[in-house]
C-alpha atoms as a PDB file:
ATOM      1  CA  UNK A   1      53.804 -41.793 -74.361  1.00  0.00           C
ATOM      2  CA  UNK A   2      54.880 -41.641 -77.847  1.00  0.00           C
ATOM      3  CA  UNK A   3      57.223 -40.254 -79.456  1.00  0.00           C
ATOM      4  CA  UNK A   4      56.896 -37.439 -81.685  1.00  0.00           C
ATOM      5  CA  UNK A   5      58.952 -37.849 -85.061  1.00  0.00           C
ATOM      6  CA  UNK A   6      61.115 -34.659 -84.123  1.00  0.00           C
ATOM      7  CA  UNK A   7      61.751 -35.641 -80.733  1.00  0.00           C
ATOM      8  CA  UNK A   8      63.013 -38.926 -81.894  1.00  0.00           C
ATOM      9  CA  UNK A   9      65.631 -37.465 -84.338  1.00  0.00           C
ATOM     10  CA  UNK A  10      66.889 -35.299 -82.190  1.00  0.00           C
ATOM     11  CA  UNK A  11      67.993 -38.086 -79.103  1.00  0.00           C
ATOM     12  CA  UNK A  12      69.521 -40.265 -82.264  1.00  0.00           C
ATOM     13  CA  UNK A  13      66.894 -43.116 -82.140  1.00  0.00           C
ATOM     14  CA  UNK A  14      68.225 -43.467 -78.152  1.00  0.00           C
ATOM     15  CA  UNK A  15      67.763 -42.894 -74.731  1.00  0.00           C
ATOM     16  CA  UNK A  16      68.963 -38.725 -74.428  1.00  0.00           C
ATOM     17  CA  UNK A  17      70.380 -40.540 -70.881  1.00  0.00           C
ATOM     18  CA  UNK A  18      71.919 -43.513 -71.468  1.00  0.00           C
ATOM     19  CA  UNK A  19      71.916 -44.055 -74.945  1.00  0.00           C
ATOM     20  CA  UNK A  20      70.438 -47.039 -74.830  1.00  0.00           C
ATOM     21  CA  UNK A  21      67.736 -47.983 -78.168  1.00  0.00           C
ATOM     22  CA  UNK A  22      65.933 -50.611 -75.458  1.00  0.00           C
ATOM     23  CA  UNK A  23      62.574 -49.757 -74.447  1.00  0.00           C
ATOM     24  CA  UNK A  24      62.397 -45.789 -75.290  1.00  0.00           C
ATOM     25  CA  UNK A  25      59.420 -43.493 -74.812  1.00  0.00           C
ATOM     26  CA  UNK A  26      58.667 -39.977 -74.449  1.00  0.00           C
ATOM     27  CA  UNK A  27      58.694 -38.599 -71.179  1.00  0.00           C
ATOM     28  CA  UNK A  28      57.382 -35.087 -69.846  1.00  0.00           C
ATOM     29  CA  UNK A  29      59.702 -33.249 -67.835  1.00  0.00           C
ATOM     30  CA  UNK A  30      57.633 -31.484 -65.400  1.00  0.00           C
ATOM     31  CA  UNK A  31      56.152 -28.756 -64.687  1.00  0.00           C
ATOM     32  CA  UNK A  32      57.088 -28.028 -68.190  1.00  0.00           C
ATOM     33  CA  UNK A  33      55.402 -30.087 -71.236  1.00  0.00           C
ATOM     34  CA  UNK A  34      59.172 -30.174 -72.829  1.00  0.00           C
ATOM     35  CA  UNK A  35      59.809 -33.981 -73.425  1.00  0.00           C
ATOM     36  CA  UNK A  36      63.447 -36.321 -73.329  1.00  0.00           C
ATOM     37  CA  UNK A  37      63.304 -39.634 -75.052  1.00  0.00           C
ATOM     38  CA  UNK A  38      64.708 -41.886 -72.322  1.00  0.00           C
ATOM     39  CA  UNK A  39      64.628 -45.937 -71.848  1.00  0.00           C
ATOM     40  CA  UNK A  40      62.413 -47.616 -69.237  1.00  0.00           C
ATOM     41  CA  UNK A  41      65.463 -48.311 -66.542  1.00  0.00           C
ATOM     42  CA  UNK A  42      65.925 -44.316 -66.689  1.00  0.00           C
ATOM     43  CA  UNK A  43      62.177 -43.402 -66.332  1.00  0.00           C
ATOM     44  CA  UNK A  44      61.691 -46.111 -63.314  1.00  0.00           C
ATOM     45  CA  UNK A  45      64.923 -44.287 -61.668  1.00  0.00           C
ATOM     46  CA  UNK A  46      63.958 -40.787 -62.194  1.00  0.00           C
ATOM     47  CA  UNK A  47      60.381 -41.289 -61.133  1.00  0.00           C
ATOM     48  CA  UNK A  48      61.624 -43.735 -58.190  1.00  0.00           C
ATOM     49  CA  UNK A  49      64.180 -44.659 -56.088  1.00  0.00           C
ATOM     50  CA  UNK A  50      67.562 -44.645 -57.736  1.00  0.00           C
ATOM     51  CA  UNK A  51      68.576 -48.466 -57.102  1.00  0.00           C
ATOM     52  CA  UNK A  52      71.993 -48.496 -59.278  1.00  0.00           C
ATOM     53  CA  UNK A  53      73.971 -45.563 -58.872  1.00  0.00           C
ATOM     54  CA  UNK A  54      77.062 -46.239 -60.884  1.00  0.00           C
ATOM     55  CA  UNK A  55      74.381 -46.991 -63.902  1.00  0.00           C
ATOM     56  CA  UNK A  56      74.147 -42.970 -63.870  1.00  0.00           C
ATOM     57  CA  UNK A  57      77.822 -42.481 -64.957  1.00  0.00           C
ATOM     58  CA  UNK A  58      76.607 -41.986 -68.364  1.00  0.00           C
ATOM     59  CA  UNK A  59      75.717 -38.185 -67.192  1.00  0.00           C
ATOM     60  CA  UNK A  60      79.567 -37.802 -67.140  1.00  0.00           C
ATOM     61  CA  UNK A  61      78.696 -36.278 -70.409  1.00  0.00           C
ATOM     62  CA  UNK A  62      74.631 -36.061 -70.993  1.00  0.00           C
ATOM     63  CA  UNK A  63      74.696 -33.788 -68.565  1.00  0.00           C
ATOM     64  CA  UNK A  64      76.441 -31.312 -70.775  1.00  0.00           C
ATOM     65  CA  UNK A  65      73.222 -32.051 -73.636  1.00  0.00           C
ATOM     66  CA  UNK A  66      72.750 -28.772 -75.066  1.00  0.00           C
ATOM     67  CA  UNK A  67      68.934 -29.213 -74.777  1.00  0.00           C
ATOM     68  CA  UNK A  68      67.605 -28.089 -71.719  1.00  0.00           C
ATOM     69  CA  UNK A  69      64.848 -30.429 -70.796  1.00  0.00           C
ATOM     70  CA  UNK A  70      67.905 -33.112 -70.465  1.00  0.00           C
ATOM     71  CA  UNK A  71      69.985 -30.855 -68.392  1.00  0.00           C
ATOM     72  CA  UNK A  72      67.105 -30.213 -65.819  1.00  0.00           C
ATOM     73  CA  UNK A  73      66.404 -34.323 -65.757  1.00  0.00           C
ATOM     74  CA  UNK A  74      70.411 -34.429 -65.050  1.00  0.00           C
ATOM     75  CA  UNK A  75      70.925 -31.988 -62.696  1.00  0.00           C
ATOM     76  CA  UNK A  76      67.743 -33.123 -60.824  1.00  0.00           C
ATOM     77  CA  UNK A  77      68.734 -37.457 -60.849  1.00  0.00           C
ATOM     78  CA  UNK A  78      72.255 -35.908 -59.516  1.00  0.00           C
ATOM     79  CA  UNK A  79      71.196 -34.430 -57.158  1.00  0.00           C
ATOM     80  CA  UNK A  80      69.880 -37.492 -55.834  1.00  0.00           C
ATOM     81  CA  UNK A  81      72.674 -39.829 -56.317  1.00  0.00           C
ATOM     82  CA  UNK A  82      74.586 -40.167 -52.761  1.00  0.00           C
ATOM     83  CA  UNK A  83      78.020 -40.458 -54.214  1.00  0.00           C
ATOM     84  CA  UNK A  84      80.995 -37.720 -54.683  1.00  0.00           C
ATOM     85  CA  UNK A  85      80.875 -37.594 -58.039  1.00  0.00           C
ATOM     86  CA  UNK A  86      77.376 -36.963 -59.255  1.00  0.00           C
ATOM     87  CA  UNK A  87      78.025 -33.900 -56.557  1.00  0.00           C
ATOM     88  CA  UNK A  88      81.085 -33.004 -57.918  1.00  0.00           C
ATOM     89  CA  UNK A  89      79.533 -32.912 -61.290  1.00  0.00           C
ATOM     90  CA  UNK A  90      76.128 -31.349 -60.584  1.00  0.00           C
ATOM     91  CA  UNK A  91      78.514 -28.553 -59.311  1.00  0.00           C
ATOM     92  CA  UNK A  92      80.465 -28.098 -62.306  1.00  0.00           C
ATOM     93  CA  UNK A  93      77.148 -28.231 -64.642  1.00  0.00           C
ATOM     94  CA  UNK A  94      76.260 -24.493 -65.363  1.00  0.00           C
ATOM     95  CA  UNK A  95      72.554 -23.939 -66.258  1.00  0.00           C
ATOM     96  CA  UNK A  96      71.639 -20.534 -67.551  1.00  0.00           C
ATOM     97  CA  UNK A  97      69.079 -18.582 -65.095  1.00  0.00           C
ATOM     98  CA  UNK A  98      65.737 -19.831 -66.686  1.00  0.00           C
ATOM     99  CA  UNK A  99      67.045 -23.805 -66.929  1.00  0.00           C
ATOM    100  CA  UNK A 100      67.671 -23.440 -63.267  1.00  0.00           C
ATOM    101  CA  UNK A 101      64.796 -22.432 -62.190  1.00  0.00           C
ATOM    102  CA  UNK A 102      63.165 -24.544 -63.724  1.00  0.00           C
ATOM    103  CA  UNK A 103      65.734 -27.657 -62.553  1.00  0.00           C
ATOM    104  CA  UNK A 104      64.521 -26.443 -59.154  1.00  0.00           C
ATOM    105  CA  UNK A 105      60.858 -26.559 -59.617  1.00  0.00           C
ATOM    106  CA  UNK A 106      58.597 -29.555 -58.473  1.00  0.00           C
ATOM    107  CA  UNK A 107      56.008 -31.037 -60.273  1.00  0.00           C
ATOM    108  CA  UNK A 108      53.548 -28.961 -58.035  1.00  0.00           C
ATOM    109  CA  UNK A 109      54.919 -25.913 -59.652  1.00  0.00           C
ATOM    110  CA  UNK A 110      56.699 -24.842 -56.416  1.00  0.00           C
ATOM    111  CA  UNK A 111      60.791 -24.507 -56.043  1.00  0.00           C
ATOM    112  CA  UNK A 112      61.933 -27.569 -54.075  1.00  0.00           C
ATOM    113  CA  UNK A 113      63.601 -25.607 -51.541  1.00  0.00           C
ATOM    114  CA  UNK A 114      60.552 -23.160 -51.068  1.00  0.00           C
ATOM    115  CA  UNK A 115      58.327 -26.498 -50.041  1.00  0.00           C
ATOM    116  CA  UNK A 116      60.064 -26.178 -46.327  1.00  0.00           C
ATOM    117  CA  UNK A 117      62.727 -23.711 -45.066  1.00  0.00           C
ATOM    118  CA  UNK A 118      66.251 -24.853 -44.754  1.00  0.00           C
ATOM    119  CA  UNK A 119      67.414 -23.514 -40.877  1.00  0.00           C
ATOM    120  CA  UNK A 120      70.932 -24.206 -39.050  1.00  0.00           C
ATOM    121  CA  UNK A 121      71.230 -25.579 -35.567  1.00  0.00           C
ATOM    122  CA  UNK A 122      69.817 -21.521 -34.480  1.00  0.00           C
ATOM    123  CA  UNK A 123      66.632 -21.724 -36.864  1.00  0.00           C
ATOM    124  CA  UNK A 124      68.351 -19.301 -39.587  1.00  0.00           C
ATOM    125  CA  UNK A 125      67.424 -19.932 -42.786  1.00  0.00           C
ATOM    126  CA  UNK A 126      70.228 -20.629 -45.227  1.00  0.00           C
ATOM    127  CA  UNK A 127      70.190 -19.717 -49.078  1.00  0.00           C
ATOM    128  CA  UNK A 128      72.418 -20.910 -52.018  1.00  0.00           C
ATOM    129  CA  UNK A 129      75.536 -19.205 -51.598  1.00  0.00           C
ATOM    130  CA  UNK A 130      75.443 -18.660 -47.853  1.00  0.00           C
ATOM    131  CA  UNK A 131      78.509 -19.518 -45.429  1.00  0.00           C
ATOM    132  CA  UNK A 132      78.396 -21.795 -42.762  1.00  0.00           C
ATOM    133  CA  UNK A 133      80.430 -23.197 -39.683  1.00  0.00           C
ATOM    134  CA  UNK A 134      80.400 -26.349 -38.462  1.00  0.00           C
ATOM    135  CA  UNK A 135      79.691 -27.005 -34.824  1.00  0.00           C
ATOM    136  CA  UNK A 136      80.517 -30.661 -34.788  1.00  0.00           C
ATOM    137  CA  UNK A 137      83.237 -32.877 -35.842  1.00  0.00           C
ATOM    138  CA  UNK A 138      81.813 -34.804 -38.428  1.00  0.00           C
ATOM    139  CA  UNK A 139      83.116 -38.280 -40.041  1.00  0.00           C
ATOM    140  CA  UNK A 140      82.862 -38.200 -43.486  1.00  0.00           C
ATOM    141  CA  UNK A 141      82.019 -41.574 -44.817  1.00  0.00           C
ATOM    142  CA  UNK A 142      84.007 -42.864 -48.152  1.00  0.00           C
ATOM    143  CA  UNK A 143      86.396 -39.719 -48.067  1.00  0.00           C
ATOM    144  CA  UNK A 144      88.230 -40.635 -44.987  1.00  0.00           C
ATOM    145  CA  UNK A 145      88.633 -37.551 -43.269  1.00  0.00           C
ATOM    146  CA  UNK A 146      86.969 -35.775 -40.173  1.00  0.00           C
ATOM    147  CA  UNK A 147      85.594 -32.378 -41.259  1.00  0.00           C
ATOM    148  CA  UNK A 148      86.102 -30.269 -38.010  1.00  0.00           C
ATOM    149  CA  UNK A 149      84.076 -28.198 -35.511  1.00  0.00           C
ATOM    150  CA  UNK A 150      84.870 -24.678 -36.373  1.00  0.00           C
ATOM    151  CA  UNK A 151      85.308 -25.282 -40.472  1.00  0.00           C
ATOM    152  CA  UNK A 152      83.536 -22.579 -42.799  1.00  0.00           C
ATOM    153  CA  UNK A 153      82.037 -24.019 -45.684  1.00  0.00           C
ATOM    154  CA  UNK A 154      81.403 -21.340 -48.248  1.00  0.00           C
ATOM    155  CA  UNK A 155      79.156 -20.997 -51.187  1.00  0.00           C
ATOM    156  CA  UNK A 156      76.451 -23.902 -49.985  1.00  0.00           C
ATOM    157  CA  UNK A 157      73.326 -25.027 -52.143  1.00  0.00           C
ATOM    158  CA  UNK A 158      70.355 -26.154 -50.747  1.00  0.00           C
ATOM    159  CA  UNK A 159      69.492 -29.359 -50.999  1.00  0.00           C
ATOM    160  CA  UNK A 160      66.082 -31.548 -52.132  1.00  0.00           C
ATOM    161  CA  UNK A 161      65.833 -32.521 -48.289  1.00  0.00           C
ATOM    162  CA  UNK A 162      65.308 -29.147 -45.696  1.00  0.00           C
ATOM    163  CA  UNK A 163      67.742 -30.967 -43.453  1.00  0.00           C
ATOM    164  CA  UNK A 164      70.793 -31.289 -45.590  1.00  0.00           C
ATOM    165  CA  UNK A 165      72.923 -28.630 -47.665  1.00  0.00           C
ATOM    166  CA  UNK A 166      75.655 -28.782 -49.831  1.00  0.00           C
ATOM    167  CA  UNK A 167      79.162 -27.652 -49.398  1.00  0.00           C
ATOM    168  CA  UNK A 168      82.666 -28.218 -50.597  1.00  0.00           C
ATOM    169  CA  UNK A 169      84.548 -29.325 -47.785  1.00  0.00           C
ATOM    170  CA  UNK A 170      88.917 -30.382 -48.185  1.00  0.00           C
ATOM    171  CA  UNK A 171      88.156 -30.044 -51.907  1.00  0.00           C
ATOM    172  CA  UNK A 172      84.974 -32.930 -51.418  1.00  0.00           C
ATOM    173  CA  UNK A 173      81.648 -31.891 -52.146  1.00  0.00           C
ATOM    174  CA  UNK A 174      79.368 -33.233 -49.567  1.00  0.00           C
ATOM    175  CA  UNK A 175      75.825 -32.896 -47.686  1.00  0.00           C
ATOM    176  CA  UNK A 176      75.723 -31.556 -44.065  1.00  0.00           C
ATOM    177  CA  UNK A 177      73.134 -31.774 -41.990  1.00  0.00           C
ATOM    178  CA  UNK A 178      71.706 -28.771 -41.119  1.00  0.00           C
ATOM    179  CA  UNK A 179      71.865 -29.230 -37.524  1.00  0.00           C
ATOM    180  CA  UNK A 180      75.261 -29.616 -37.245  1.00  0.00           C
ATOM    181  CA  UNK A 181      75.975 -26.099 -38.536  1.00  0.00           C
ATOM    182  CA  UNK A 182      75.642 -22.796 -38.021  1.00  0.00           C
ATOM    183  CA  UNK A 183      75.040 -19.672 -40.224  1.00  0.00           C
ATOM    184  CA  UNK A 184      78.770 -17.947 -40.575  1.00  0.00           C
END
């Protein structure tokens, strides 16, 4: 796709990701027609499989872009990235009501979480901001602790995947799987 003369002044020449000048092209950010300039190892990840995770650091402050077709491509790639501190961040990034919305929308049009219902262990369905209890103990890899059976997690968000949520648990964001919790 090319670039459009406009488009190109505002990302600086660079990718509105990374910042790197390699291998840039225009890319639609769907379901919209609003377009980021980002390089080709970006558009392979967000399109793909995200195969180097600590290569997305550089959201650490892109995320923040004041354009909103790179906040939705942040929020969305961070949501994907299995490590605490794309979570961490994607929680701290605020995105006015219309931004979100659209963050949350699929190519297809529909919301993400609207594809498939997101149900505890009982068949509930959860929404953002519900609580929930655990009903397990539950390892949690790379933080070192054992989140226990009986712990309220407040405030969750719903996740990509119907099966998992997020929730801040001993000050670590992490995803649960639904079936090992319960609507509080």
């Amino acid at each position: 796709m090319t670039i459009h003369p406009n488009l190109l002044e505002r990302a600086g020449g660079a990718c509105e990701l990374c910042r790197s000048a390699e291998g840039i092209a225009a890319m639609a950010v769907a379901p919209r027609s609003d377009e980021i300039v980002a390089c080709e190892a970006c558009r392979r990840e967000i399109v793909g499989d995200i195969e180097e995770a600590h290569r997305w650091h550089c959201l650490n402050e892109t995320a923040w872009s004041e354009h909103p077709a790179v906040q939705v491509v942040s929020w969305r790639v961070l949501g994907r990235i299995e490590e605490p501190w794309a979570a961490e961040l994607r929680e701290q990034l605020y995105l006015d009501e219309d931004t979100s919305a659209w963050a949350k929308e699929s190519a297809g049009g529909a919301s993400s979480a609207g594809a498939q219902k997101t149900v505890d262990s009982n068949g509930t369905e959860l929404q953002d901001g519900d609580s929930v209890t655990l009903i397990k103990d539950l390892d949690v890899k790379g933080a070192g602790f054992t989140a226990k059976r009986g712990t309220l997690v407040k405030g969750i968000r719903l996740a990509d995947d119907p099966e998992l949520i997020e929730g801040r648990v001993q000050k670590t964001v992490i995803y649960l799987r639904t079936e090992f919790l319960k609507k509080a």
